[in-house]
N, C-alpha and C. Protein backbone atom coordinates (compact mmCIF):
# COMPACT_ATOMS: atom_id res chain seq x y z
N UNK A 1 3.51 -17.42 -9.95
CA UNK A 1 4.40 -16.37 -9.50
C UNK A 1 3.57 -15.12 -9.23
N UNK A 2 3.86 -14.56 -8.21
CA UNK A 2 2.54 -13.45 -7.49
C UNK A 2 3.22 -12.30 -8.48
N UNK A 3 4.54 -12.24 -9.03
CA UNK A 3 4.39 -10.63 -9.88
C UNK A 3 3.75 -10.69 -10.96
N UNK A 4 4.22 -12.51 -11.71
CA UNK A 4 3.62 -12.09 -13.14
C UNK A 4 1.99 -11.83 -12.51
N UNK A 5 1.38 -12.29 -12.08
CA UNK A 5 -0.22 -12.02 -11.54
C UNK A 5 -0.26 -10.44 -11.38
N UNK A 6 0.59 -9.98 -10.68
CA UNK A 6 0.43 -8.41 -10.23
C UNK A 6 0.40 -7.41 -11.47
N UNK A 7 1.42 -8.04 -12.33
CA UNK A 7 1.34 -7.78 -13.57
C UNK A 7 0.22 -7.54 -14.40
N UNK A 8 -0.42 -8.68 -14.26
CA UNK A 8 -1.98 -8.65 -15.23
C UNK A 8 -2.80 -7.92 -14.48
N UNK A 9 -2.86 -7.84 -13.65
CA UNK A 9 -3.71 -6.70 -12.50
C UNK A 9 -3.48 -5.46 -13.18
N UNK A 10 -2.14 -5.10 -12.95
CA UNK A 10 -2.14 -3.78 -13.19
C UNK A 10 -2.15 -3.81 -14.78
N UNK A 11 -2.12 -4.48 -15.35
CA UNK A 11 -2.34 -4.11 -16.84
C UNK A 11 -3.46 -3.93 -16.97
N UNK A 12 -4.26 -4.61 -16.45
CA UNK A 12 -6.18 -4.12 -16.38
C UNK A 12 -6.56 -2.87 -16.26
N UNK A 13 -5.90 -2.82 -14.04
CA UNK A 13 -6.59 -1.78 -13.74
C UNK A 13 -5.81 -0.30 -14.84
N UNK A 14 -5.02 -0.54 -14.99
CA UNK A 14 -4.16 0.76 -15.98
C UNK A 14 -4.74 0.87 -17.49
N UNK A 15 -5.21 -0.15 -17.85
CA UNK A 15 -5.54 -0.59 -19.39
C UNK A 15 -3.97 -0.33 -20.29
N UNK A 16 -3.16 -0.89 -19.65
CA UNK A 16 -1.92 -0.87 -20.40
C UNK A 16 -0.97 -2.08 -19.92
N UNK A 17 -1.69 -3.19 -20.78
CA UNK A 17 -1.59 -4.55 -20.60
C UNK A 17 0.01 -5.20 -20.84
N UNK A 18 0.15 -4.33 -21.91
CA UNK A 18 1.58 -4.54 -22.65
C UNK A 18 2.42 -3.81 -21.80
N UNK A 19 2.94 -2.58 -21.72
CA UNK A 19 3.45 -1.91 -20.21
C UNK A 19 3.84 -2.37 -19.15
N UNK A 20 2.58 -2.97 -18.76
CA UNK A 20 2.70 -3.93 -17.17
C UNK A 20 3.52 -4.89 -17.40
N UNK A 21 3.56 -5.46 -18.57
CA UNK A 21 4.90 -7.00 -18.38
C UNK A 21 6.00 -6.44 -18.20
N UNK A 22 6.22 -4.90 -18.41
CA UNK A 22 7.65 -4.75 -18.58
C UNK A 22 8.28 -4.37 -17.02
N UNK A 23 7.00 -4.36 -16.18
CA UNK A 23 7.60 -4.17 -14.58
C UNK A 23 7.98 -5.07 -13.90
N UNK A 24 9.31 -4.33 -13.09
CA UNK A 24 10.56 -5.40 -12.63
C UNK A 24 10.59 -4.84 -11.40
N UNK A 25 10.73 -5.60 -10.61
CA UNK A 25 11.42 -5.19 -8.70
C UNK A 25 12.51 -4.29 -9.06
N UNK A 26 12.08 -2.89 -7.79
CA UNK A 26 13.13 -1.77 -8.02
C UNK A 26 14.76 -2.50 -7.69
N UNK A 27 14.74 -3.39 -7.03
CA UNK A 27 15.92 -4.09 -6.82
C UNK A 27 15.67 -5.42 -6.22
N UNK A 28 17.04 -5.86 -5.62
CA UNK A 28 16.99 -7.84 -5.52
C UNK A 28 16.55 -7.82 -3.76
N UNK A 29 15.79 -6.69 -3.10
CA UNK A 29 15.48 -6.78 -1.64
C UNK A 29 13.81 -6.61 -2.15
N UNK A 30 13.42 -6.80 -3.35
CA UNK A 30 11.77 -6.74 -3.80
C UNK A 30 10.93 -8.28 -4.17
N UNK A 31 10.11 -8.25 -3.58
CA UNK A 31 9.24 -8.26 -2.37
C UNK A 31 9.95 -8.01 -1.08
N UNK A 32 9.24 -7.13 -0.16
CA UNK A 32 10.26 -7.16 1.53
C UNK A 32 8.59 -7.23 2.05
N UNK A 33 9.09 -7.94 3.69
CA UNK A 33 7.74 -7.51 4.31
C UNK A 33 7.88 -7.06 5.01
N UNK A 34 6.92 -6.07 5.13
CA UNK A 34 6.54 -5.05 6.34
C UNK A 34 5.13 -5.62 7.64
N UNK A 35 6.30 -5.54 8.47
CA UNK A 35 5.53 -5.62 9.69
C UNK A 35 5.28 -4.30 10.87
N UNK A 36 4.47 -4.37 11.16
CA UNK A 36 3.93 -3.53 12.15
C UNK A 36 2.93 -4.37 13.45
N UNK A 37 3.63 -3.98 14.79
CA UNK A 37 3.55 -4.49 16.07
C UNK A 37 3.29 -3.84 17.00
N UNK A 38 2.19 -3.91 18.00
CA UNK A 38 1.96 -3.49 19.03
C UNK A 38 0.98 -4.62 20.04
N UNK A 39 2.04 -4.95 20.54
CA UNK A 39 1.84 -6.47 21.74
C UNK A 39 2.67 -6.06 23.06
N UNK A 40 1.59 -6.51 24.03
CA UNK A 40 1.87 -6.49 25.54
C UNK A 40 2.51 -5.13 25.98
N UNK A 41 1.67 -4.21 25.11
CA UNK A 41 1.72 -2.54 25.72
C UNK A 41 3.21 -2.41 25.15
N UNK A 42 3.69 -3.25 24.25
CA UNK A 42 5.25 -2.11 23.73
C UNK A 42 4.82 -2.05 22.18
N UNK A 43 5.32 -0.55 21.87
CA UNK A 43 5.11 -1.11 20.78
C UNK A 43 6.36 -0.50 19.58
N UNK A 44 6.43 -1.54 18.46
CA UNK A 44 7.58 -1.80 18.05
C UNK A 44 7.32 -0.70 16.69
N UNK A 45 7.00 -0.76 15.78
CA UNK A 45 6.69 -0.62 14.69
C UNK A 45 4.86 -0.55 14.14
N UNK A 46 4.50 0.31 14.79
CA UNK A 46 3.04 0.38 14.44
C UNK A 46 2.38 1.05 13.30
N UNK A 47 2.66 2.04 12.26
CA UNK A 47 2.23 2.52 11.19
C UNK A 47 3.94 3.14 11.17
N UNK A 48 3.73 3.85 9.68
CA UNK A 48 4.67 4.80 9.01
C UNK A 48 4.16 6.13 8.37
N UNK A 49 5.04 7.24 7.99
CA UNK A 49 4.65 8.61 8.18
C UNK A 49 4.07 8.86 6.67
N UNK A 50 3.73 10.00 6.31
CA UNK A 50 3.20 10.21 4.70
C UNK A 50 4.20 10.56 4.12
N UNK A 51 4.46 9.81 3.03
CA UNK A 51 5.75 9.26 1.81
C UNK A 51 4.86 8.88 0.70
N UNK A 52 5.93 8.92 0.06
CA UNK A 52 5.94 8.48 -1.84
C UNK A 52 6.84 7.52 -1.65
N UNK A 53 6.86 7.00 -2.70
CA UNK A 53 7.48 5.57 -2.85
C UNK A 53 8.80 5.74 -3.50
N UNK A 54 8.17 6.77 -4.64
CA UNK A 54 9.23 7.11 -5.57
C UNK A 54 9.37 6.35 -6.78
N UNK A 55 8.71 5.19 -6.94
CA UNK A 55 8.79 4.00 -7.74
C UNK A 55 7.63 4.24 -9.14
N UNK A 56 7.82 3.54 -10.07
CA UNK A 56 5.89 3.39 -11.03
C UNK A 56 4.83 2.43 -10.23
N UNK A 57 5.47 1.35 -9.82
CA UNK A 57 4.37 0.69 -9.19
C UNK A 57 4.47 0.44 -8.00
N UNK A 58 3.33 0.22 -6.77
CA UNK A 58 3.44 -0.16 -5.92
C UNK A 58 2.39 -1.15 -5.43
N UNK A 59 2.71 -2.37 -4.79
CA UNK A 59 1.79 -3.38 -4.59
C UNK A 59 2.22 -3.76 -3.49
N UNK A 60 1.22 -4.32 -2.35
CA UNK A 60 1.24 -4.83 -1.24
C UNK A 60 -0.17 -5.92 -1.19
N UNK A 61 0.46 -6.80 -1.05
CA UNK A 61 -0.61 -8.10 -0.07
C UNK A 61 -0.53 -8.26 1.12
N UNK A 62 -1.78 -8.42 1.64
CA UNK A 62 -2.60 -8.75 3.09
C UNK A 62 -1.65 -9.69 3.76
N UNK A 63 -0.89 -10.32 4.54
CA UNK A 63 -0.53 -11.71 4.69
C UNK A 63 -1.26 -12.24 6.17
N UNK A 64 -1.89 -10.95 7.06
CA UNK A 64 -2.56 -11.25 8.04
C UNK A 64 -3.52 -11.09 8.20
N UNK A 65 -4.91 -11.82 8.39
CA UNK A 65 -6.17 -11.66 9.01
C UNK A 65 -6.60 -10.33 9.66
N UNK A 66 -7.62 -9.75 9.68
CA UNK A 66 -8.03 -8.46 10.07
C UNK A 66 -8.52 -8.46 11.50
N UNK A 67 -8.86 -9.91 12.29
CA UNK A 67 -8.91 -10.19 13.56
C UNK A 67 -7.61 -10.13 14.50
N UNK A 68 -6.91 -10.28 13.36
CA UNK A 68 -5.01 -10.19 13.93
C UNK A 68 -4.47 -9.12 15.03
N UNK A 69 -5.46 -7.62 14.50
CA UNK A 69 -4.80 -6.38 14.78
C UNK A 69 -5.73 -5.61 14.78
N UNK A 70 -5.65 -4.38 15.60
CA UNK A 70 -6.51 -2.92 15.48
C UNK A 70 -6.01 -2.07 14.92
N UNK A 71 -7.09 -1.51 14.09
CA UNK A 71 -6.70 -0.12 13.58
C UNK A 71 -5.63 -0.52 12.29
N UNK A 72 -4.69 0.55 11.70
CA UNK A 72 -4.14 0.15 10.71
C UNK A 72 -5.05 0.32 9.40
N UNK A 73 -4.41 0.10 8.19
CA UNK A 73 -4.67 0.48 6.80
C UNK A 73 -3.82 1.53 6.28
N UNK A 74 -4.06 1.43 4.61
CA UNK A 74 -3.38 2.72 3.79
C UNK A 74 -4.05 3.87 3.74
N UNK A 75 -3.60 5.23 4.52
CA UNK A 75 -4.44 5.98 3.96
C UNK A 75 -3.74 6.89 3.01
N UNK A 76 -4.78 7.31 1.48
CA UNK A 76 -4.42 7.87 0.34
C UNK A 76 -4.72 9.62 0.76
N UNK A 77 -3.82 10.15 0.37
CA UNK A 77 -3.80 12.04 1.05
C UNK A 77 -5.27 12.38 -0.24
N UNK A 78 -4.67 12.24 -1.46
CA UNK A 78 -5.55 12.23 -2.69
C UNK A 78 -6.50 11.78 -2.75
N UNK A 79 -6.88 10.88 -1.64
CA UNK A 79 -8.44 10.34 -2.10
C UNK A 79 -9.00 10.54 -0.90
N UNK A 80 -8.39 11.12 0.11
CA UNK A 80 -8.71 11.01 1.62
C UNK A 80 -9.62 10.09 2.29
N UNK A 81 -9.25 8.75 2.02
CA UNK A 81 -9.50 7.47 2.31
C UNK A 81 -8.51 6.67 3.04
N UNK A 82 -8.65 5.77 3.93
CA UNK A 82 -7.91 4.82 4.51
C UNK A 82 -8.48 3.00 3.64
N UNK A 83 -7.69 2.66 3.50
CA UNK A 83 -8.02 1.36 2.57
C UNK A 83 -7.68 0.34 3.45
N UNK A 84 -8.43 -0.71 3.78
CA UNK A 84 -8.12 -1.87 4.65
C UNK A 84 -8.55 -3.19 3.76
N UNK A 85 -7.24 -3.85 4.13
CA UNK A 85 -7.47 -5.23 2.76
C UNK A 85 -7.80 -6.07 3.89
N UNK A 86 -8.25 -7.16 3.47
CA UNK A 86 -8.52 -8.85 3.81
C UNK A 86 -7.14 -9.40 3.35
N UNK A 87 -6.95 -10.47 4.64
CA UNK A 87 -5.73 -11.23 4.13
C UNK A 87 -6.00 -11.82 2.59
N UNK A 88 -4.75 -11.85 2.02
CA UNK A 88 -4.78 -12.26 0.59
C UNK A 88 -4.89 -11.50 -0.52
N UNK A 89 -5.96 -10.15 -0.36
CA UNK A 89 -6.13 -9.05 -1.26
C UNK A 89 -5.07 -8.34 -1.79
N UNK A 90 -4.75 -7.72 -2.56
CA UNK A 90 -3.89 -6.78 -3.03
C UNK A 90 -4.13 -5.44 -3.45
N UNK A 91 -3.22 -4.38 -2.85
CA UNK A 91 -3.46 -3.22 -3.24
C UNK A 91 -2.55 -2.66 -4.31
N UNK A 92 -2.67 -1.98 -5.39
CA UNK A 92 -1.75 -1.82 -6.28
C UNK A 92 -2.21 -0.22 -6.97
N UNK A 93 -0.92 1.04 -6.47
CA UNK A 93 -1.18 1.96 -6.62
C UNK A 93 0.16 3.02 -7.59
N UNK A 94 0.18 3.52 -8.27
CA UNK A 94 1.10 4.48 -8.59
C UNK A 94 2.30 4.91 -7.36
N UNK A 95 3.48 4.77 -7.12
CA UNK A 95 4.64 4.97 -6.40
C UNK A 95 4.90 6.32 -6.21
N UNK A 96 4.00 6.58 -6.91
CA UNK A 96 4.12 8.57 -7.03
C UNK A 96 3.09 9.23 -5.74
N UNK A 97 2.02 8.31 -5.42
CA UNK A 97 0.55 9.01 -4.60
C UNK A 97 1.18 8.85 -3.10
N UNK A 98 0.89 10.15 -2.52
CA UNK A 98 1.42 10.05 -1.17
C UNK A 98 0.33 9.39 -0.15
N UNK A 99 1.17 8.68 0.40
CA UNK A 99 0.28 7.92 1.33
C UNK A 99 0.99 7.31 2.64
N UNK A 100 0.18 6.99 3.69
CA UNK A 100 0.95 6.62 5.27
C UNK A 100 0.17 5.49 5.76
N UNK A 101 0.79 4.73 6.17
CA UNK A 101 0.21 3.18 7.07
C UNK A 101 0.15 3.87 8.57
N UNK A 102 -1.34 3.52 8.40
CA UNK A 102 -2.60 4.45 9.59
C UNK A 102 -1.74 2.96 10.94
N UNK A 103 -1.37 4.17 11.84
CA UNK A 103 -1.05 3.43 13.17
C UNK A 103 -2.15 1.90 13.36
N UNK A 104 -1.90 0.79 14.18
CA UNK A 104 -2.40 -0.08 14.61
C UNK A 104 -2.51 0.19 16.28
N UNK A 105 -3.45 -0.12 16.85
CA UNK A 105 -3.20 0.07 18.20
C UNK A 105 -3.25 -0.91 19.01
N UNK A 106 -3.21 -2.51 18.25
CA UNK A 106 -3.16 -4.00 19.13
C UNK A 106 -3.00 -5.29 17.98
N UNK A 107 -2.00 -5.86 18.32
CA UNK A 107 -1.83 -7.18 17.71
C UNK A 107 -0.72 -6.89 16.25
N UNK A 108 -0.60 -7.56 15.68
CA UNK A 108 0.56 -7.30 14.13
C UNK A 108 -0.16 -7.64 13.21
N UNK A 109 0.68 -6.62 12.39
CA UNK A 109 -0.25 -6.44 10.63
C UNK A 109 0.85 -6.54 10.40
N UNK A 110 1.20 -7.92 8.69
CA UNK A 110 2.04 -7.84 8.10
C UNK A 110 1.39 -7.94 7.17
N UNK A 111 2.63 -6.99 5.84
CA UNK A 111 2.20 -6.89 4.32
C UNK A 111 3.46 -7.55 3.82
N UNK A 112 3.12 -7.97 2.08
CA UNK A 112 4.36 -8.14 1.48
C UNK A 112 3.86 -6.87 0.50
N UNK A 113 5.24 -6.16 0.29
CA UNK A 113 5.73 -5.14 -0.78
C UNK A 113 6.21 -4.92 -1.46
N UNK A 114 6.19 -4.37 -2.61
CA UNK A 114 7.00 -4.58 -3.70
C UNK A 114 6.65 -3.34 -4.85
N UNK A 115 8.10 -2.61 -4.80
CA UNK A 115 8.18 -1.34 -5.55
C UNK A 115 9.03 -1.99 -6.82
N UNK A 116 8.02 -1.44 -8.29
CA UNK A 116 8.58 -1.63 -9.35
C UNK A 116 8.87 -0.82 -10.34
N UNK A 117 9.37 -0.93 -11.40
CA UNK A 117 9.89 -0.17 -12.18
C UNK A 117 9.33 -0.47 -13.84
N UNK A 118 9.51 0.63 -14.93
CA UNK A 118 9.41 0.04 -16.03
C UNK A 118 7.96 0.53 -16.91
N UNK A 119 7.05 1.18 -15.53
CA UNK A 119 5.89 1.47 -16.36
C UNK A 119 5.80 3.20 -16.59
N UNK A 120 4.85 3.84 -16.74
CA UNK A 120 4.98 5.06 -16.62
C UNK A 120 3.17 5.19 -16.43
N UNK A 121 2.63 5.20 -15.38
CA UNK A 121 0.88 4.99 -15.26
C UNK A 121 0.46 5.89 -15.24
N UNK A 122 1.21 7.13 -15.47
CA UNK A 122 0.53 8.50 -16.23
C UNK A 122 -0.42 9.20 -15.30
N UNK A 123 -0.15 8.48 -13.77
CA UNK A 123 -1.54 9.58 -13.13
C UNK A 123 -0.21 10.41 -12.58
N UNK A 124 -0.65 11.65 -11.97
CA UNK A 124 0.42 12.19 -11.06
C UNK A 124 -0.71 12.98 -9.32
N UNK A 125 0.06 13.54 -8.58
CA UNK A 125 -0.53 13.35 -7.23
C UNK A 125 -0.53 14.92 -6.77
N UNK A 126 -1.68 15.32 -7.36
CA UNK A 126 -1.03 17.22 -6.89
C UNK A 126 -1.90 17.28 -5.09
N UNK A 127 -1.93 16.58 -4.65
CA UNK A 127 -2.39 16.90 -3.46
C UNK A 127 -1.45 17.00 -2.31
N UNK A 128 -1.80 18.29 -1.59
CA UNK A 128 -0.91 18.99 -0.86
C UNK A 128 -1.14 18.78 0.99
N UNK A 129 0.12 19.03 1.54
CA UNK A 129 0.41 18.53 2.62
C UNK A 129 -0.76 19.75 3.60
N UNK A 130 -0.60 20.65 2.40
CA UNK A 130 -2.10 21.78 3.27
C UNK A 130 -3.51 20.83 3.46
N UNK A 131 -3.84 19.99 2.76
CA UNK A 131 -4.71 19.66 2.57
C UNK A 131 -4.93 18.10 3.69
N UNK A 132 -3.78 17.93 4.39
CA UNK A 132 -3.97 16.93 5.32
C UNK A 132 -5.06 17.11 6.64
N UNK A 133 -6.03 16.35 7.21
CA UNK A 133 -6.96 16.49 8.07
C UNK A 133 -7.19 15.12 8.53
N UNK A 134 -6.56 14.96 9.42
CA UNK A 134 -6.48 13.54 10.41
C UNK A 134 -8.54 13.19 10.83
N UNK A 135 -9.17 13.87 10.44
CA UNK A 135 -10.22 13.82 10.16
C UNK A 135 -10.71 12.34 8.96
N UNK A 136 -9.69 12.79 7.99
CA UNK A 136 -10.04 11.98 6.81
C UNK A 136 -9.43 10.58 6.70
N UNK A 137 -8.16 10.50 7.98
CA UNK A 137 -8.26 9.19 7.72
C UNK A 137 -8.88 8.20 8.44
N UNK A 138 -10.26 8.51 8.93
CA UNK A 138 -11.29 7.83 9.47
C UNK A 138 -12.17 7.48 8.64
N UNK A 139 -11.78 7.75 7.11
CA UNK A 139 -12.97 7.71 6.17
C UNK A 139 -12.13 6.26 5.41
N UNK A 140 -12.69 4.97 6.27
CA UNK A 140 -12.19 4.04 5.55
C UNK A 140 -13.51 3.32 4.65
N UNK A 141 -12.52 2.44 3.63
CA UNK A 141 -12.71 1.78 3.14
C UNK A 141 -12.29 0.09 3.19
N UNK A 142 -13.58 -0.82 3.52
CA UNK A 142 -12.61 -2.30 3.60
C UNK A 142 -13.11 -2.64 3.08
N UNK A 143 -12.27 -3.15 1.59
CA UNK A 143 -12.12 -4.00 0.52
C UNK A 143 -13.11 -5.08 0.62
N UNK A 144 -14.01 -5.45 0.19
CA UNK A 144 -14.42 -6.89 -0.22
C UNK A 144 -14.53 -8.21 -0.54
């Protein structure tokens, strides 16, 4: 089962092993996937704007190849990084850190997502919308 797994993840990366079992899908539409599309010059759904989740946890897996699509990834306002996974990888971040899915400009990127509840991961996100510079989300990172 990919939560209890997500589970032990984040009990690691958090060091609050016991905590993490107690996270549950914010509701019965958790896991959803998100797709983003841009094929034959229309394009449907290509990134999303800078948001919070609102949630304690947030996790997304790869479900498409990185040959799939251009451009695209998470970029973090707070770390002023763009994060690009490999199909299969998982990203798993606090529901609180503001962050936006960096436009794609060819082919579809789909994620599965899943906002949970139950933990309290104690970081919080003081970084400010002054502090945005479309500069920084060129400063990627792809996962390993």
């Amino acid at each position: 089962n990919i939560l209890h797994d997500v589970k032990k993840i984040v009990g690691v990366i958090f060091g609050m092993r016991r905590e993490a079992m107690r996270l549950r899908p914010r509701s019965w539409k958790e896991p959803h996937l998100l797709l983003y599309q841009a094929l034959d010059g229309k394009t449907h759904h290509t990134g999303i704007e800078m948001h919070y989740d609102g949630c304690d946890v947030t996790w997304q897996a790869m479900l498409t190849r990185q040959d799939e699509y251009e451009g695209g990834g998470t970029y973090f306002r707070s770390l002023r990084k763009t994060i690009r996974l490999k199909q299969g990888q998982v990203l798993v971040h606090p529901g609180e850190l503001y962050h936006k899915g960096i436009d794609i400009t060819y082919g579809v990127r789909c994620l599965l997502v899943c906002f949970t509840d139950g933990m309290d991961c104690k970081l919080t996100d003081d970084s400010r919308q002054e502090d945005d510079d479309p500069k920084y989300e060129s400063n990627v990172l792809v996962c390993g």
